[in-house]
Protein backbone atom coordinates (compact mmCIF):
# COMPACT_ATOMS: atom_id res chain seq x y z
CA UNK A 1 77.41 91.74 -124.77
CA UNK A 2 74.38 93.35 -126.15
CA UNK A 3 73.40 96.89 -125.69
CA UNK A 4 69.89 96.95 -123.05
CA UNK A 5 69.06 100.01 -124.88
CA UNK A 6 68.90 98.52 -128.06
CA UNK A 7 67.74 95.07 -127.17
CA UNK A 8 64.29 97.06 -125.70
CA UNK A 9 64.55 99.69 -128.84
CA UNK A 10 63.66 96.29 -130.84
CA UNK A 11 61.26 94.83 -128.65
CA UNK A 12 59.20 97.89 -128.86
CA UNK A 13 59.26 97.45 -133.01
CA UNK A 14 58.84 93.90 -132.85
CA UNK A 15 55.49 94.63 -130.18
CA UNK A 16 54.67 97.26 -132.59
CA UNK A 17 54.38 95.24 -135.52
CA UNK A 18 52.37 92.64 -133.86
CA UNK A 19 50.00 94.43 -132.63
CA UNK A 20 49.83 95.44 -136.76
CA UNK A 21 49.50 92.12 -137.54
CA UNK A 22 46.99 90.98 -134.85
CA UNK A 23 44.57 94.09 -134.51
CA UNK A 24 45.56 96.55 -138.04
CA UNK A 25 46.67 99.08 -135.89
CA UNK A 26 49.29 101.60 -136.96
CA UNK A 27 51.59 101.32 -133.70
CA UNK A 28 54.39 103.66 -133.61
CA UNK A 29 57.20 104.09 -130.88
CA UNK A 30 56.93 106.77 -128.26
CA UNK A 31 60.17 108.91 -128.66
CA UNK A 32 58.77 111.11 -126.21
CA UNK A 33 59.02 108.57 -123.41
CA UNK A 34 62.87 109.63 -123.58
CA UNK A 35 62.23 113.60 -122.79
CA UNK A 36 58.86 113.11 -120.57
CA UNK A 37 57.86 111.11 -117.43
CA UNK A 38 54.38 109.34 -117.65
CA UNK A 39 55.08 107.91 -121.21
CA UNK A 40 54.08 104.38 -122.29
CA UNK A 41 56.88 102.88 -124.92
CA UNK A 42 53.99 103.05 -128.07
CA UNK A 43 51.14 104.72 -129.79
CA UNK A 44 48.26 103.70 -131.55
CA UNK A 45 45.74 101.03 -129.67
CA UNK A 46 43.05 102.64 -128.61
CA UNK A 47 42.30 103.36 -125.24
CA UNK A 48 45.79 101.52 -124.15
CA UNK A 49 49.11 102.36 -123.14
CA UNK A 50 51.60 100.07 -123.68
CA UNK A 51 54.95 99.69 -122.15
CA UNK A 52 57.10 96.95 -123.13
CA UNK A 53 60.03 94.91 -121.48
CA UNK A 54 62.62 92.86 -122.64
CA UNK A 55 65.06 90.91 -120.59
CA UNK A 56 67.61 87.80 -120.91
CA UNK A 57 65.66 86.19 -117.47
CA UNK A 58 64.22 86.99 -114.49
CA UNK A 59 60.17 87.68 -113.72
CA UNK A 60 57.77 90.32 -114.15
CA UNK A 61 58.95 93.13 -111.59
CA UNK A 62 56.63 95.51 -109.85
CA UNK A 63 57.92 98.89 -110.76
CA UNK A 64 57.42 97.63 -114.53
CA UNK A 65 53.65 97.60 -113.18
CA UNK A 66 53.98 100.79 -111.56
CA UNK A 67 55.40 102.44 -114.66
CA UNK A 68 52.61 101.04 -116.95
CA UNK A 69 49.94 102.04 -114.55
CA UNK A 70 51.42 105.72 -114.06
CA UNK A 71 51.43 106.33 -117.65
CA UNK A 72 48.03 105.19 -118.06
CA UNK A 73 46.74 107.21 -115.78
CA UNK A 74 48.24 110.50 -117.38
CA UNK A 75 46.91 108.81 -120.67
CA UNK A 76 43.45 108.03 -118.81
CA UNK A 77 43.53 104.85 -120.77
CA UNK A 78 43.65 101.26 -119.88
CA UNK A 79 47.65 100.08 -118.66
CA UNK A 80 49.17 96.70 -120.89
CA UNK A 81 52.70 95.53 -119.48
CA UNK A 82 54.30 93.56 -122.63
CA UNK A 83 57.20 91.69 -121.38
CA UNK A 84 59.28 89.03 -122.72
CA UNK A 85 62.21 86.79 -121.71
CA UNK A 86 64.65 85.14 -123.48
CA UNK A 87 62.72 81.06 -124.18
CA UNK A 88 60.04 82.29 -123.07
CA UNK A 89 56.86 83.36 -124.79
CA UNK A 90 55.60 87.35 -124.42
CA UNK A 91 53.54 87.90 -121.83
CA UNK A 92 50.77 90.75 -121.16
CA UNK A 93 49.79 91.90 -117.58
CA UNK A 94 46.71 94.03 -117.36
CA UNK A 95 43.97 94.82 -114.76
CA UNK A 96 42.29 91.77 -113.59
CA UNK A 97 39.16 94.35 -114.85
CA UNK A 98 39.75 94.02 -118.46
CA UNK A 99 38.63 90.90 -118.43
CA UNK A 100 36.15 90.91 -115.94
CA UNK A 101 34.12 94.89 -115.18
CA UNK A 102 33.46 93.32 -111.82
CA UNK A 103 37.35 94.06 -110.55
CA UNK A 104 36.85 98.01 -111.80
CA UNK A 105 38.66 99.76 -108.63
CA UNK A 106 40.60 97.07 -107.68
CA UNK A 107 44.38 96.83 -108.06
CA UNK A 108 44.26 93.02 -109.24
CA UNK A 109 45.99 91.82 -111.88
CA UNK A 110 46.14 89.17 -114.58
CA UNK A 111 49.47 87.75 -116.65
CA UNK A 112 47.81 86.55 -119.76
CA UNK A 113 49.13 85.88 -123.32
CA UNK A 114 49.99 87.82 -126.20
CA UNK A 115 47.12 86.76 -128.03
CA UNK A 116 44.59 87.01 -125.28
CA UNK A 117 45.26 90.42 -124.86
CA UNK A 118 44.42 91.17 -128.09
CA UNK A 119 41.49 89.46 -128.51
CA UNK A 120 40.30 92.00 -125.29
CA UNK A 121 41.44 95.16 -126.99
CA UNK A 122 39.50 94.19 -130.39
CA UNK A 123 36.47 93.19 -128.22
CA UNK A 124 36.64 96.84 -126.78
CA UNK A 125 36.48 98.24 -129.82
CA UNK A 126 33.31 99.54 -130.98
CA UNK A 127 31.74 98.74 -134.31
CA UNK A 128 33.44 101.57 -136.41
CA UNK A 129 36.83 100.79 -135.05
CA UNK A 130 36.43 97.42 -135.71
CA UNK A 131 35.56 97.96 -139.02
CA UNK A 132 38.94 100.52 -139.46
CA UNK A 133 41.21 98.14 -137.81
CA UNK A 134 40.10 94.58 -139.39
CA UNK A 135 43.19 93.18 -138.74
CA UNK A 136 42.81 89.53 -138.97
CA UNK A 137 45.46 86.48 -137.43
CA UNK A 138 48.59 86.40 -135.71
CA UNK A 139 51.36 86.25 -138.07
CA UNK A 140 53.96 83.53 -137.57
CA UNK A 141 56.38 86.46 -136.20
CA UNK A 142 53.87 86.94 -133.33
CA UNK A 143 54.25 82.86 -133.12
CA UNK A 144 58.17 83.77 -133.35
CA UNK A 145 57.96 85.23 -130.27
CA UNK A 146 55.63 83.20 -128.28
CA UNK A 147 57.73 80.76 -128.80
CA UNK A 148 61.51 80.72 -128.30
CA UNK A 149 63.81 83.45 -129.24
C-alpha cells in the first residue's frame, strides 16, 4: 500500500519541476503549508498559488477548490488546482477569468490542461519576467505525466 503522504510529497516535486521545465521558474515546496492554514502546496509562479492533488481515482472534489481558492486569497494571487489521477493526464482548474477578464467576480471555473495553464501564466507575465523566466517546451516528463502513470 503506498503512503498518501508521500504519494502527494512527490506530486508536489514532480509539479514543481514542470513548471521548471515549462515556464523557468524556480518552484519550491511550501513546508509551511504543514504548520499554517491558507497555504498553497508551492512557491515561485508569479501571481499564483498552487495546490496540487494526487489520487489513485476518483474526480476533482470541491473542497480541493475551496482550499486552492482560500489560499489564494490570503496570497491575493490567482488560485491553480493541479490534480492528477492514476491513467489519467494532470489536470489544472482555475477561474473561468484567467482565460477570459470578462468572468472577473464570478465563481466559474475551467478544467484545462497542464500545458494550457501554462501558456496563461507566461502570457501574464510582463516583459521583464518573461525575459527572467524564458523557459522554453514541455519536457517529455511533463509528457510523462499527461500521459499514463
Amino acid at each position: 500500500m503506498t503512503n498518501g503522504r508521500a504519494k502527494g510529497a512527490q506530486f508536489e516535486r514532480d509539479v514543481a519541476r514542470m513548471c521548471h521545465e515549462a515556464m523557468g521558474f524556480e518552484v519550491k515546496r511550501d513546508l509551511e503549508q504543514y504548520r499554517q492554514g491558507d497555504r498553497g502546496d508551492l512557491l515561485g509562479v508569479p501571481g499564483w498559488v498552487i495546490e496540487c492533488k494526487r489520487y489513485a481515482s476518483g474526480s476533482c472534489r470541491s473542497e480541493w477548490w475551496v482550499q486552492a481558492t482560500k489560499a489564494a486569497d490570503a496570497a491575493m494571487c490567482e488560485p491553480v488546482l493541479i490534480y492528477k489521477f492514476d491513467r489519467q493526464p494532470v489536470r489544472c482548474q482555475v477561474y473561468l477569468s484567467a482565460i477570459n477578464p470578462n468572468y472577473w467576480g464570478k465563481d466559474d471555473v475551467a478544467t484545462i490542461s497542464f500545458d494550457t495553464w501554462c501558456m496563461i501564466v507566461r502570457e501574464g507575465l510582463s516583459d521583464e519576467e518573461r525575459g527572467r523566466h524564458d523557459g522554453g517546451r514541455v519536457s517529455e516528463f511533463a509528457s510523462y505525466y499527461n500521459g499514463s502513470a
